[in-house]
C-alpha atoms as a PDB file:
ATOM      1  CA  UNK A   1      26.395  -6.981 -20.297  1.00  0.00           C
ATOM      2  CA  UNK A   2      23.475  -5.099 -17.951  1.00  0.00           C
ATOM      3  CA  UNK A   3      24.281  -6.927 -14.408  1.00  0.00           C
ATOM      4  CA  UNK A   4      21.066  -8.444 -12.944  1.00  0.00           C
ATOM      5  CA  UNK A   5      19.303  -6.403 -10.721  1.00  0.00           C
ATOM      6  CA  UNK A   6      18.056  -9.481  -8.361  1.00  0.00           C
ATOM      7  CA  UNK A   7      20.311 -12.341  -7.484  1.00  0.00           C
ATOM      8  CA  UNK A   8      19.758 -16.174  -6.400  1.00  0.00           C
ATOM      9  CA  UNK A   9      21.262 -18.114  -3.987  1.00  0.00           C
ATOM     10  CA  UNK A  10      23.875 -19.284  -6.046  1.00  0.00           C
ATOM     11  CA  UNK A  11      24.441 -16.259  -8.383  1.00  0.00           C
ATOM     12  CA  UNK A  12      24.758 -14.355  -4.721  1.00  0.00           C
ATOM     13  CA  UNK A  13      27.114 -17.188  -3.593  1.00  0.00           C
ATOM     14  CA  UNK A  14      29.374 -16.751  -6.425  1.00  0.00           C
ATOM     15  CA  UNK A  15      29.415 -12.726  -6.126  1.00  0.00           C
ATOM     16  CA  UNK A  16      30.422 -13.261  -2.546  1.00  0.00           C
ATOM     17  CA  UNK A  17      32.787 -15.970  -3.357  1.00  0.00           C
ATOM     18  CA  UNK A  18      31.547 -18.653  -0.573  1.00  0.00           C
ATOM     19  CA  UNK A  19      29.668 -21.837  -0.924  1.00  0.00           C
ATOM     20  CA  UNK A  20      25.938 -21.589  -1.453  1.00  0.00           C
ATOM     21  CA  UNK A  21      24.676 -22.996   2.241  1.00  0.00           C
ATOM     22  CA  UNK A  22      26.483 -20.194   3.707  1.00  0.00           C
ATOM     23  CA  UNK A  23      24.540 -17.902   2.327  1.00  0.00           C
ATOM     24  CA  UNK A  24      21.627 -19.219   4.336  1.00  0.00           C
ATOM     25  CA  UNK A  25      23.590 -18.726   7.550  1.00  0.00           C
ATOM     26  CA  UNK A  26      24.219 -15.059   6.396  1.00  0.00           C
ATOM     27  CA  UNK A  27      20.447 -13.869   5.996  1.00  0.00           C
ATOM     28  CA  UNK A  28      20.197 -15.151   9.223  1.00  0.00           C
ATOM     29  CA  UNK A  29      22.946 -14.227  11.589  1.00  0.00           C
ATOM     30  CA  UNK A  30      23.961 -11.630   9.578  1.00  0.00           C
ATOM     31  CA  UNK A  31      21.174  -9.404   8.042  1.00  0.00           C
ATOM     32  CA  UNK A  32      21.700 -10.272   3.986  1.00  0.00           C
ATOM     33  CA  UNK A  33      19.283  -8.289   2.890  1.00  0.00           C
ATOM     34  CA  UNK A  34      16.970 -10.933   1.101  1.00  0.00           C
ATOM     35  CA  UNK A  35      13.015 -11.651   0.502  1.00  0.00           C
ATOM     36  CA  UNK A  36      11.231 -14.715  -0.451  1.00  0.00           C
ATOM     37  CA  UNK A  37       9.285 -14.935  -3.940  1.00  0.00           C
ATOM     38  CA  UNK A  38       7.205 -18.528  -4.500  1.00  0.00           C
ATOM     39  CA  UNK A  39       9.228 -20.208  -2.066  1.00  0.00           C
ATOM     40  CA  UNK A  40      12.801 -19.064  -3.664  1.00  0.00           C
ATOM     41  CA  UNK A  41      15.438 -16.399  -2.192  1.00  0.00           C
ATOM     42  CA  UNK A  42      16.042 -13.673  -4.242  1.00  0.00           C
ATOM     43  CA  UNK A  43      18.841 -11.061  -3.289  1.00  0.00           C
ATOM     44  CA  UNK A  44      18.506  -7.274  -4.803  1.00  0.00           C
ATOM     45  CA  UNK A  45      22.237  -6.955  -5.857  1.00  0.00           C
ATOM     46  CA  UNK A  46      22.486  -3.002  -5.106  1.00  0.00           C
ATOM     47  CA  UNK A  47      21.832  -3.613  -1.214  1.00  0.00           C
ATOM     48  CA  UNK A  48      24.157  -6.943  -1.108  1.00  0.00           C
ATOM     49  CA  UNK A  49      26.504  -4.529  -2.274  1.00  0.00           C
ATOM     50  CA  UNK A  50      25.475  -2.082   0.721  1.00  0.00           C
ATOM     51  CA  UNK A  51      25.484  -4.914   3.212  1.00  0.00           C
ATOM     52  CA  UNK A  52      28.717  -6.005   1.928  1.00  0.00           C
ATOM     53  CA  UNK A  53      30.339  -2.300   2.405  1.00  0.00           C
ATOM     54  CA  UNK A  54      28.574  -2.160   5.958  1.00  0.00           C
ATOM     55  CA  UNK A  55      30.492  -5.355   6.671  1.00  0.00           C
ATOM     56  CA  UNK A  56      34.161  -3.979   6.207  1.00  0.00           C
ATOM     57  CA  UNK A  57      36.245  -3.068   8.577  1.00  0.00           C
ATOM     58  CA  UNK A  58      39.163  -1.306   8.861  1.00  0.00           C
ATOM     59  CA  UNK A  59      38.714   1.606   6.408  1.00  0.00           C
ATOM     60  CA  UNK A  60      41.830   3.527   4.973  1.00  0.00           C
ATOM     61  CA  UNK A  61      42.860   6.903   6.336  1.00  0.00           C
ATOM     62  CA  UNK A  62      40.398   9.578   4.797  1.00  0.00           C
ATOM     63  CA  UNK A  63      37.709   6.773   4.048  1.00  0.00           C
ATOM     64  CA  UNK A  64      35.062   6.482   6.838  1.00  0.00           C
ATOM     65  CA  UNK A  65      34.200  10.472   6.106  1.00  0.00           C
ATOM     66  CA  UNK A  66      32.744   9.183   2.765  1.00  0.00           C
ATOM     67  CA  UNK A  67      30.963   6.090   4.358  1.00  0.00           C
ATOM     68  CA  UNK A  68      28.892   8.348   7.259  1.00  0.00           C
ATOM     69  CA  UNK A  69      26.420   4.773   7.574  1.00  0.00           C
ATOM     70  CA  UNK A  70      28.844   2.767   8.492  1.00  0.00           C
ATOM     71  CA  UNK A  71      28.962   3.556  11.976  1.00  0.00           C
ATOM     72  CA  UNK A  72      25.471   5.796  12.256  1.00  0.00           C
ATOM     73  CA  UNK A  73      22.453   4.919  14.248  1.00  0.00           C
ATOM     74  CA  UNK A  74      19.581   6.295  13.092  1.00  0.00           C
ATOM     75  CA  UNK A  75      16.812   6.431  15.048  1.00  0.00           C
ATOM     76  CA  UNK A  76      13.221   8.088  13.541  1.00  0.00           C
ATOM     77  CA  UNK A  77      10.310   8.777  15.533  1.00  0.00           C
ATOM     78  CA  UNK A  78       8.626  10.154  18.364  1.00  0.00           C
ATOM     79  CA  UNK A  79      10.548  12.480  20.060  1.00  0.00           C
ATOM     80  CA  UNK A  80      11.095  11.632  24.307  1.00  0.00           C
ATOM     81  CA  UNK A  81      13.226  13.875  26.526  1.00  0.00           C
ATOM     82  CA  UNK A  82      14.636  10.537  27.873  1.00  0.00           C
ATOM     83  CA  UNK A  83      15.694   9.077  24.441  1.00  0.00           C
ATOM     84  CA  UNK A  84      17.384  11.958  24.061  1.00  0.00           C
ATOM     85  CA  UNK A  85      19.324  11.667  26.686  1.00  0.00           C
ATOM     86  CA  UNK A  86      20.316   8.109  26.200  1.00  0.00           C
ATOM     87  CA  UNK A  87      21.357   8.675  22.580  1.00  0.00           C
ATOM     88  CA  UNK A  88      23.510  11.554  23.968  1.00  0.00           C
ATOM     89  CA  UNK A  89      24.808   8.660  26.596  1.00  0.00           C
ATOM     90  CA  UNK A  90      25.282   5.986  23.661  1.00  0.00           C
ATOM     91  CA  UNK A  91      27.908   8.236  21.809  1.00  0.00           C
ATOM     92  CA  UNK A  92      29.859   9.165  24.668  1.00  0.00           C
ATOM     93  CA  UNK A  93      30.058   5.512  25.819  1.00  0.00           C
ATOM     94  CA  UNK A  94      30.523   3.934  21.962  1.00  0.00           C
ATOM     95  CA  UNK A  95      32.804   6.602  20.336  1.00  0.00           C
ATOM     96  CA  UNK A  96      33.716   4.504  17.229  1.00  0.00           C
ATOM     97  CA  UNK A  97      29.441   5.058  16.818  1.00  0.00           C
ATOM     98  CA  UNK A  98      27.324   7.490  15.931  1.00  0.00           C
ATOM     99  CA  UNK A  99      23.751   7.736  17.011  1.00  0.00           C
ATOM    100  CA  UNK A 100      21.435  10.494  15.264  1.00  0.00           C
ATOM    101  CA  UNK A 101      17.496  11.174  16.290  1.00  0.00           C
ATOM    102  CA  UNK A 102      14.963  12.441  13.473  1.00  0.00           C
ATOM    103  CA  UNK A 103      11.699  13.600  14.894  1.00  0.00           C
ATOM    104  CA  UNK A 104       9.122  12.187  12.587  1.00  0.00           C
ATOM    105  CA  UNK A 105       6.549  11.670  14.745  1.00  0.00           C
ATOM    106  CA  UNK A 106       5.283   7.993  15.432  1.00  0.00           C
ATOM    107  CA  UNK A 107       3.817   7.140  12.426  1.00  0.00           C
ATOM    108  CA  UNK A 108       6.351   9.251  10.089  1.00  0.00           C
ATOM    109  CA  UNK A 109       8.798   7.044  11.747  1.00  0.00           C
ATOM    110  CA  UNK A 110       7.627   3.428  10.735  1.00  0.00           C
ATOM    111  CA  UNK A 111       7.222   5.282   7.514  1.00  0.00           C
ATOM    112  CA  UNK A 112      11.286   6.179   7.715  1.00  0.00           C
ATOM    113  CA  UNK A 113      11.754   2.509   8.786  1.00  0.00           C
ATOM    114  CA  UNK A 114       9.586   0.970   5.639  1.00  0.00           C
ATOM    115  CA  UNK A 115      11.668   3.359   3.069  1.00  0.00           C
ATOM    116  CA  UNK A 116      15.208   2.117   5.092  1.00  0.00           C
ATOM    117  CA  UNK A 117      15.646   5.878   6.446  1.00  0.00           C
ATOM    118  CA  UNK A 118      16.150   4.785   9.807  1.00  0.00           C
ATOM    119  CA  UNK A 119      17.777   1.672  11.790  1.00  0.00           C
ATOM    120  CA  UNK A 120      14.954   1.690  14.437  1.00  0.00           C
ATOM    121  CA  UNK A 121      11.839   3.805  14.650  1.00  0.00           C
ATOM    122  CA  UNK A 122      10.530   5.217  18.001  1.00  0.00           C
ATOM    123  CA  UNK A 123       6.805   4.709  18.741  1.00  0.00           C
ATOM    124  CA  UNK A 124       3.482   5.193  20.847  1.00  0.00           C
ATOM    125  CA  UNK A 125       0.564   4.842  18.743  1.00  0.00           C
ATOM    126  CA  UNK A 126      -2.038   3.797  20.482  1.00  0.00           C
ATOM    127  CA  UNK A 127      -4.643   0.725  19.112  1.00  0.00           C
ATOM    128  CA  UNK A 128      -8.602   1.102  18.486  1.00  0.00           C
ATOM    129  CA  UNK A 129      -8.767  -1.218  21.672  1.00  0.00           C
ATOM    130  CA  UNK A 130      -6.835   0.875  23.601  1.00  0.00           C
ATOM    131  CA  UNK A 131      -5.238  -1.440  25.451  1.00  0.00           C
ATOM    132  CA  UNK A 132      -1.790  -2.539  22.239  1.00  0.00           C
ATOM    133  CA  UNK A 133       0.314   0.278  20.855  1.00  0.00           C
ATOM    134  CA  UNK A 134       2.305   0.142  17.051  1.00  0.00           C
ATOM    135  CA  UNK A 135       1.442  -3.411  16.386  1.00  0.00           C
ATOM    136  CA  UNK A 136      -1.329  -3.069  13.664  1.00  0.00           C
ATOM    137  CA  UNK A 137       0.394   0.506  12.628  1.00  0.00           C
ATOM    138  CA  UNK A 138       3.874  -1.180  12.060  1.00  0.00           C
ATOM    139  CA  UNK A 139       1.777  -4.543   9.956  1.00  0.00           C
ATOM    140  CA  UNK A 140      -0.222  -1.931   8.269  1.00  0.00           C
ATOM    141  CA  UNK A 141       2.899  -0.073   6.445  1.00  0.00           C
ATOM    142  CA  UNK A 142       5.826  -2.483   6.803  1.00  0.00           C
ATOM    143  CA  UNK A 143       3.615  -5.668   5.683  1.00  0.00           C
ATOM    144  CA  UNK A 144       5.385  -8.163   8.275  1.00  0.00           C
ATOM    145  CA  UNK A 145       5.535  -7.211  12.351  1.00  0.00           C
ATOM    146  CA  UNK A 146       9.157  -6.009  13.045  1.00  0.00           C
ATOM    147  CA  UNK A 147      11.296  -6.726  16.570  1.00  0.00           C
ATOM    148  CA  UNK A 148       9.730  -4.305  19.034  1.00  0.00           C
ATOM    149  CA  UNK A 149      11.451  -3.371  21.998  1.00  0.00           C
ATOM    150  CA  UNK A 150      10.043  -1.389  24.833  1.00  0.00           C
ATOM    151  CA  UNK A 151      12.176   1.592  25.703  1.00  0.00           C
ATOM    152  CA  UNK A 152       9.813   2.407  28.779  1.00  0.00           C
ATOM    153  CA  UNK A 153       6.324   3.448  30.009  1.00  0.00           C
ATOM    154  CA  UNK A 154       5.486   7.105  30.311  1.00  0.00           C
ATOM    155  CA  UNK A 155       2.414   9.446  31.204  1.00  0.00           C
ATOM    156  CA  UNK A 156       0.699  11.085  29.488  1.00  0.00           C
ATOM    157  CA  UNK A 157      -1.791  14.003  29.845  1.00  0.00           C
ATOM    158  CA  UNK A 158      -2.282  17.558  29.400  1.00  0.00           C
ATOM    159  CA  UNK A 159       0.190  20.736  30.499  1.00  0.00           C
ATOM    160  CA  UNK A 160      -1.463  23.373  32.192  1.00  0.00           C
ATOM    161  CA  UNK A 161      -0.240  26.859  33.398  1.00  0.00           C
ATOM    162  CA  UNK A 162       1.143  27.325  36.528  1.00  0.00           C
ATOM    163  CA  UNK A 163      -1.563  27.074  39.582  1.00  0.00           C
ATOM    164  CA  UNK A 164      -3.953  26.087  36.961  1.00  0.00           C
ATOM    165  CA  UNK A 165      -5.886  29.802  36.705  1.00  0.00           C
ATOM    166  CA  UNK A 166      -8.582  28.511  34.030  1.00  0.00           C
ATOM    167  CA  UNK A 167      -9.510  25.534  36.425  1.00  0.00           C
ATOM    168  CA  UNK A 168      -9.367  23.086  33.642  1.00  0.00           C
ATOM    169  CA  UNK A 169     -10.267  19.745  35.181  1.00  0.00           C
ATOM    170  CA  UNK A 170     -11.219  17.242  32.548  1.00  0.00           C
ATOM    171  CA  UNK A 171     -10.993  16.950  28.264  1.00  0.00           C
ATOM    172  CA  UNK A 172     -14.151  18.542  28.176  1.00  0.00           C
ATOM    173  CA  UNK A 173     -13.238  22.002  29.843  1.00  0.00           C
ATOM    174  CA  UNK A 174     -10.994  22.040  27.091  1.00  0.00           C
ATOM    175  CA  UNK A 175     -13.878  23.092  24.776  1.00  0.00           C
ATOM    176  CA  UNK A 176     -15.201  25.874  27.135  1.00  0.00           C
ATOM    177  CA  UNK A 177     -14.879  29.584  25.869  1.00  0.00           C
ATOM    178  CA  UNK A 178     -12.241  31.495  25.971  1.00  0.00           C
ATOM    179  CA  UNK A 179      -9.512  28.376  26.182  1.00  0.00           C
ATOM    180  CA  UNK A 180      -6.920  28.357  23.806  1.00  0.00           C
ATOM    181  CA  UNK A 181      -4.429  25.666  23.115  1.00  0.00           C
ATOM    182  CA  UNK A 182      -1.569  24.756  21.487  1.00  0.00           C
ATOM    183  CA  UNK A 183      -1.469  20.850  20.166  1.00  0.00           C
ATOM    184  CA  UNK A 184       1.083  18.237  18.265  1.00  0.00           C
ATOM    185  CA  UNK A 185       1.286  17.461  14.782  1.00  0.00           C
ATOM    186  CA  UNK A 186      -0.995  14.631  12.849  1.00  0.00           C
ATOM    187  CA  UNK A 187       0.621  11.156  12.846  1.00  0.00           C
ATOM    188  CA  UNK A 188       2.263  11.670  16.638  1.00  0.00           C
ATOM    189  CA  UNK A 189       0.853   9.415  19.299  1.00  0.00           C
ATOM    190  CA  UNK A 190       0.420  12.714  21.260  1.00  0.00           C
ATOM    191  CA  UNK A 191      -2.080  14.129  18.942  1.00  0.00           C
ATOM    192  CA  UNK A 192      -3.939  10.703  18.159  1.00  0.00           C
ATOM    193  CA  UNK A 193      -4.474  10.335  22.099  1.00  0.00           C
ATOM    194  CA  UNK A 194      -5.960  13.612  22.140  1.00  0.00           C
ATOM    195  CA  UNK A 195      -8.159  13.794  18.995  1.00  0.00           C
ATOM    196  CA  UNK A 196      -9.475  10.012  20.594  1.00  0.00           C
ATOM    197  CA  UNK A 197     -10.022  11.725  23.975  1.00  0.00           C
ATOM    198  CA  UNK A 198     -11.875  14.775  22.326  1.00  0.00           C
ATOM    199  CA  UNK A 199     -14.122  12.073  20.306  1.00  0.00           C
ATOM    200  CA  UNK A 200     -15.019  10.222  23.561  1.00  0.00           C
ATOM    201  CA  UNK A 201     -16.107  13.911  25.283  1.00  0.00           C
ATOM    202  CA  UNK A 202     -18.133  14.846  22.132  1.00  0.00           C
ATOM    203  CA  UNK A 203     -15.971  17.632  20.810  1.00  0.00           C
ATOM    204  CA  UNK A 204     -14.832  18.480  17.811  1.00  0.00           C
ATOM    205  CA  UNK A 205     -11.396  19.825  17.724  1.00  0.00           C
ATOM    206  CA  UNK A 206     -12.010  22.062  14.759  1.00  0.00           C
ATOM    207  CA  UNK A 207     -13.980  24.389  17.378  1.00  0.00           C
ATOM    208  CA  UNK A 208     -11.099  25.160  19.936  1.00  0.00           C
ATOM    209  CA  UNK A 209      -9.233  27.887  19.435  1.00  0.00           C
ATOM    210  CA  UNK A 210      -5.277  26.865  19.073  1.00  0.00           C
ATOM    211  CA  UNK A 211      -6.121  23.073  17.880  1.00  0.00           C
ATOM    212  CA  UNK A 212      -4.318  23.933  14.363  1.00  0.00           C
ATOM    213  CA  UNK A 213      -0.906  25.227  16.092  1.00  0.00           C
ATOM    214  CA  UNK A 214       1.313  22.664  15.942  1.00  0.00           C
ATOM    215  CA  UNK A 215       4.310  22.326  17.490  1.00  0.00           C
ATOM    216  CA  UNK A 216       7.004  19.266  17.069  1.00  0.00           C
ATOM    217  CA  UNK A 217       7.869  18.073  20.592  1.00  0.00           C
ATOM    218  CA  UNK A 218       6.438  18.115  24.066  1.00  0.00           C
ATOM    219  CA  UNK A 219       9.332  20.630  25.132  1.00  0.00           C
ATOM    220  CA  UNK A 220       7.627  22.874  22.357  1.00  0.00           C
ATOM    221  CA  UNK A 221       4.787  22.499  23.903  1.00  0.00           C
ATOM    222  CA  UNK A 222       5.764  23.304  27.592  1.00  0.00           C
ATOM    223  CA  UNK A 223       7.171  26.470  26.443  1.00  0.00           C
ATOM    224  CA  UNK A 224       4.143  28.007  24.956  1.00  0.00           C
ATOM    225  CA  UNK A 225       2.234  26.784  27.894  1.00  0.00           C
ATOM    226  CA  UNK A 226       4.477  28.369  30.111  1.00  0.00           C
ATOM    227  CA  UNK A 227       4.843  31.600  28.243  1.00  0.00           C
ATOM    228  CA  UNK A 228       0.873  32.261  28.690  1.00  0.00           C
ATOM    229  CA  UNK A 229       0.698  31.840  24.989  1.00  0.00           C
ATOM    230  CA  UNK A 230      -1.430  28.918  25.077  1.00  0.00           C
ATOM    231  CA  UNK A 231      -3.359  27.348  28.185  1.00  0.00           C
ATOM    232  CA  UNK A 232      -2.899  23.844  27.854  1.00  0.00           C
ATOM    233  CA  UNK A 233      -1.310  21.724  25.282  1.00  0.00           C
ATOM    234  CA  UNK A 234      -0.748  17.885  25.347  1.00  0.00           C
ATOM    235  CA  UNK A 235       2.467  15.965  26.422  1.00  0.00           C
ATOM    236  CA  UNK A 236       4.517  13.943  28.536  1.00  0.00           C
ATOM    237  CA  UNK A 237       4.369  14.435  32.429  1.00  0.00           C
ATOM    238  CA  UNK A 238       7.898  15.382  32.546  1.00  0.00           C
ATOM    239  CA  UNK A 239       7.877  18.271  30.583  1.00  0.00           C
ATOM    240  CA  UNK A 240       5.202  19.474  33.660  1.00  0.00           C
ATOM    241  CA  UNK A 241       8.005  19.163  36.558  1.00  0.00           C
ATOM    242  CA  UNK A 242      11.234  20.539  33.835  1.00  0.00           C
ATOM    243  CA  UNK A 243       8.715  23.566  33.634  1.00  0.00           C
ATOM    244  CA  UNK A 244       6.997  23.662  36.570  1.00  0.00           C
ATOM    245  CA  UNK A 245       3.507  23.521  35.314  1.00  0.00           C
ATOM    246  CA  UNK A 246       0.711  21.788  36.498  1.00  0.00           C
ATOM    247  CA  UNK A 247      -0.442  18.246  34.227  1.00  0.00           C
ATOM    248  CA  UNK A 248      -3.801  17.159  34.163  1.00  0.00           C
ATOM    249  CA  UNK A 249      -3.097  13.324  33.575  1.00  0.00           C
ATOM    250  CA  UNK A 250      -4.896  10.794  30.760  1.00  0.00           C
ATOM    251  CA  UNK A 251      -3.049   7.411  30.566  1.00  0.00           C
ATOM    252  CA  UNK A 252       0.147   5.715  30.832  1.00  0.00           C
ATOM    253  CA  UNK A 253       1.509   4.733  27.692  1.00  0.00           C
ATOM    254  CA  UNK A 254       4.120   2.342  26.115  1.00  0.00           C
ATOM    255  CA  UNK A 255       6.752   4.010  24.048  1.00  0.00           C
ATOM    256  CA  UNK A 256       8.202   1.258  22.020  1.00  0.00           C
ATOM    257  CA  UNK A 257      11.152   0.814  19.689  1.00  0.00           C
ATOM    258  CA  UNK A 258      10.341  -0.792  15.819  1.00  0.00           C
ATOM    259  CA  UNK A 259      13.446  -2.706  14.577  1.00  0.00           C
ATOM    260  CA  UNK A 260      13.263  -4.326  11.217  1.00  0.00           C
ATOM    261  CA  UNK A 261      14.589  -8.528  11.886  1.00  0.00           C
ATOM    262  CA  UNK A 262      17.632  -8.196   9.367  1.00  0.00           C
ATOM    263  CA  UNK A 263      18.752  -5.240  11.341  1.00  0.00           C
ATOM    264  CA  UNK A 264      17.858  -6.709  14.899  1.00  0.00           C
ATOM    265  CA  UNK A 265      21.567  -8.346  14.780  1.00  0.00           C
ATOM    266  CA  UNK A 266      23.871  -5.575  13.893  1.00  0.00           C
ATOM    267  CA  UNK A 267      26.240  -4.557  16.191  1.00  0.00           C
ATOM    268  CA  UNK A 268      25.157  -0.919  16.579  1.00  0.00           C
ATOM    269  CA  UNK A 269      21.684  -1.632  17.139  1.00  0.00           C
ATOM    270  CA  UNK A 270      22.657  -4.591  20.103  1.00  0.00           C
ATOM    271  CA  UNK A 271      24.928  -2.178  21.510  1.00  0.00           C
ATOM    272  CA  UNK A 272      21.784   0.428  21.832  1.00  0.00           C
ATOM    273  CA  UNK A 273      19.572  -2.236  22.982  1.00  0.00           C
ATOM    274  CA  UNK A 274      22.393  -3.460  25.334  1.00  0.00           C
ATOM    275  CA  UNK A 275      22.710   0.012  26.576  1.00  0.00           C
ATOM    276  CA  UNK A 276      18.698  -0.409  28.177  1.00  0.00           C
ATOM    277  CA  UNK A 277      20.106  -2.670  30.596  1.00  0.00           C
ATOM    278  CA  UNK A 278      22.993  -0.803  31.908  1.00  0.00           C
ATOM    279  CA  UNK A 279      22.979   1.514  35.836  1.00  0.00           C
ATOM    280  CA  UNK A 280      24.188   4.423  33.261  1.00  0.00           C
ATOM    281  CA  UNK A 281      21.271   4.540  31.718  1.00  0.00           C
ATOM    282  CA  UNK A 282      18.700   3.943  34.409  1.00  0.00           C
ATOM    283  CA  UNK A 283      20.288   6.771  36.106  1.00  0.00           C
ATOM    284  CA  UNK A 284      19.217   9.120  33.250  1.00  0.00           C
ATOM    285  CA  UNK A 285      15.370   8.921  34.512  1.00  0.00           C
ATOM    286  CA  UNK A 286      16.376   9.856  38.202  1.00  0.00           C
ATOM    287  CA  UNK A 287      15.480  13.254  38.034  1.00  0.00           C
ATOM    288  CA  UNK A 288      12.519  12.950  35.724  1.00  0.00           C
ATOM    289  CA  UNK A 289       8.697  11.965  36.569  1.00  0.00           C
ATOM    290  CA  UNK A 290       6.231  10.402  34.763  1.00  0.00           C
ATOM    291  CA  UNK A 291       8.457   7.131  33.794  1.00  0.00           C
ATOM    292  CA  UNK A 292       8.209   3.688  34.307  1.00  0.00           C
ATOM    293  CA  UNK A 293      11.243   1.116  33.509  1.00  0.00           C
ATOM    294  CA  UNK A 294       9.476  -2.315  34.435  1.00  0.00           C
ATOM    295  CA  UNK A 295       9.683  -3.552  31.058  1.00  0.00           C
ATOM    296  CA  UNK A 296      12.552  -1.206  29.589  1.00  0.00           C
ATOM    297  CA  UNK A 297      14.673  -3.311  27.210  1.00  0.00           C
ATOM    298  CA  UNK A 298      12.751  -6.398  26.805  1.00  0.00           C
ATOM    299  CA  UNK A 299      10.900  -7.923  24.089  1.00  0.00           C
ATOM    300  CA  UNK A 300       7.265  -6.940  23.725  1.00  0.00           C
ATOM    301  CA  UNK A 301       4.494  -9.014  21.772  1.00  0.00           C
ATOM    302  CA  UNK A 302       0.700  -8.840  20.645  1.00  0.00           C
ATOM    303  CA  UNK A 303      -1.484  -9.869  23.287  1.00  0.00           C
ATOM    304  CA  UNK A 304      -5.233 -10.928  22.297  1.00  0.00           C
ATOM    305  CA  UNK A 305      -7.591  -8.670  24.043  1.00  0.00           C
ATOM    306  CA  UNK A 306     -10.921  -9.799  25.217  1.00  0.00           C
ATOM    307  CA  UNK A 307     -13.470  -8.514  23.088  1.00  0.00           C
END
């Protein structure tokens, strides 16, 4: 007999061998992977089966190298010098874990995090009211708001050569003759601040010479700036002092972290969040500009802006 591909509460009850109002308790404290047709639960049976295997412990010798998910954390995304760091800080201090960064880009990460790629998607997009990131993004593909957590606040702006020789002063000098620059990929907050600021200065990006050479991180970025190869390029103040380049500044940002709600839970991704909190960590941003931890680590909601 073909075994049902969805489950109900007590056909998922039985497979689990507990009694059915426990199974309430498990979507959620636990994460059962579940979703809610005319009013009813209904359980796809091939991730209850995943959840299930995510749930054991205690592996025999030779097994965990055949269960790499067990103890990963993915995180997709926008790519941040301090992230970086901090998932480098995460492994050494959680051994038994895993953490693993994919640089998606913002948008390619809440993408990542609708198709179950990733555990928690790194993001900055920034709103048509420019004053809410990721909200409307994340309801757009996902369908239903996920947990966001702010990792921190960070500046944004434009990386400029050394001394600044081609006296670049504002967006719009950016479309003067002769500039060339070297830009971020489509669906990166990076490149959606700066196709918004070229739109408010009346320029069309199409016209400056370098707009079409994209590169996929801010470090990227830096280093053609800094080999002469481009003028400017956008990216994150930091990138200006690790390079010692001048920054031409736009906005602060908030550089958020998407978790799904039946993930929120899990033990790897608390320990991350945890991790936000800890001296260890704060420590990582001593010797970097440009960041802001006010809000680091804590939960962050739509606010209504005043039309």
């Amino acid at each position: 007999m073909e075994k049902k591909s969805l489950l109900n509460t007590r056909e998922v009850a039985e497979f689990l061998d507990i009694n059915e109002k426990m199974v309430y308790g498990l979507i959620s404290e636990k994460g059962l992977p579940a979703t809610k047709v005319t009013g009813k639960w209904l359980f796809p049976r091939h991730l209850v089966e995943k959840w299930l295997e995510s749930q054991t412990i205690n592996y025999p010798e030779g097994e965990m190298g055949a269960r790499p998910g067990v103890q990963l954390l993915i995180i997709g995304g926008s790519n941040d010098i301090l992230l970086g760091r901090t998932i480098s800080l995460f492994s050494r201090l959680y051994p038994d874990f895993l953490a693993a960064f994919c640089n998606l880009g913002s948008l390619g990460g809440i993408k990542a995090l609708r198709k179950g790629l990733c555990h928690m998607a790194s993001s900055h997009l920034l709103q048509d009211n420019e004053a809410e990131y990721n909200f409307l993004f994340a309801k757009e593909e996902l369908r239903q708001l996920p947990g966001v957590v702010n990792f921190c606040l960070r500046e944004q702006g434009i990386l400029l050569q050394k001394g600044n020789p081609n006296n670049i002063q504002s967006i719009p000098d950016l479309g003067r003759s002769g500039i060339r620059i070297v830009n971020r990929s489509p669906g990166t907050g990076t490149r959606l601040l700066l196709d918004r600021e070229l739109e408010k200065a009346g320029i069309a990006g199409d016209r400056i010479e370098g707009y079409h050479k994209e590169l996929p991180s801010h470090l990227d970025v830096g280093l053609e700036v800094l080999s002469g190869r481009a003028h400017a390029g956008p990216a994150i103040r930091t990138v200006a002092k690790l390079l010692d380049l001048d920054f031409l500044p736009l906005r602060w940002e908030r550089f958020d972290l998407l978790i799904p709600k039946e993930l929120f839970f899990e033990k790897r991704v608390q320990l991350f969040l945890g991790l936000l909190n800890d001296k260890a960590f704060r420590e990582l941003a001593n010797d970097l500009d440009g960041y802001d931890l006010k809000i680091c680590g804590k939960m962050v909601f739509p606010q209504e802006v005043p039309s």
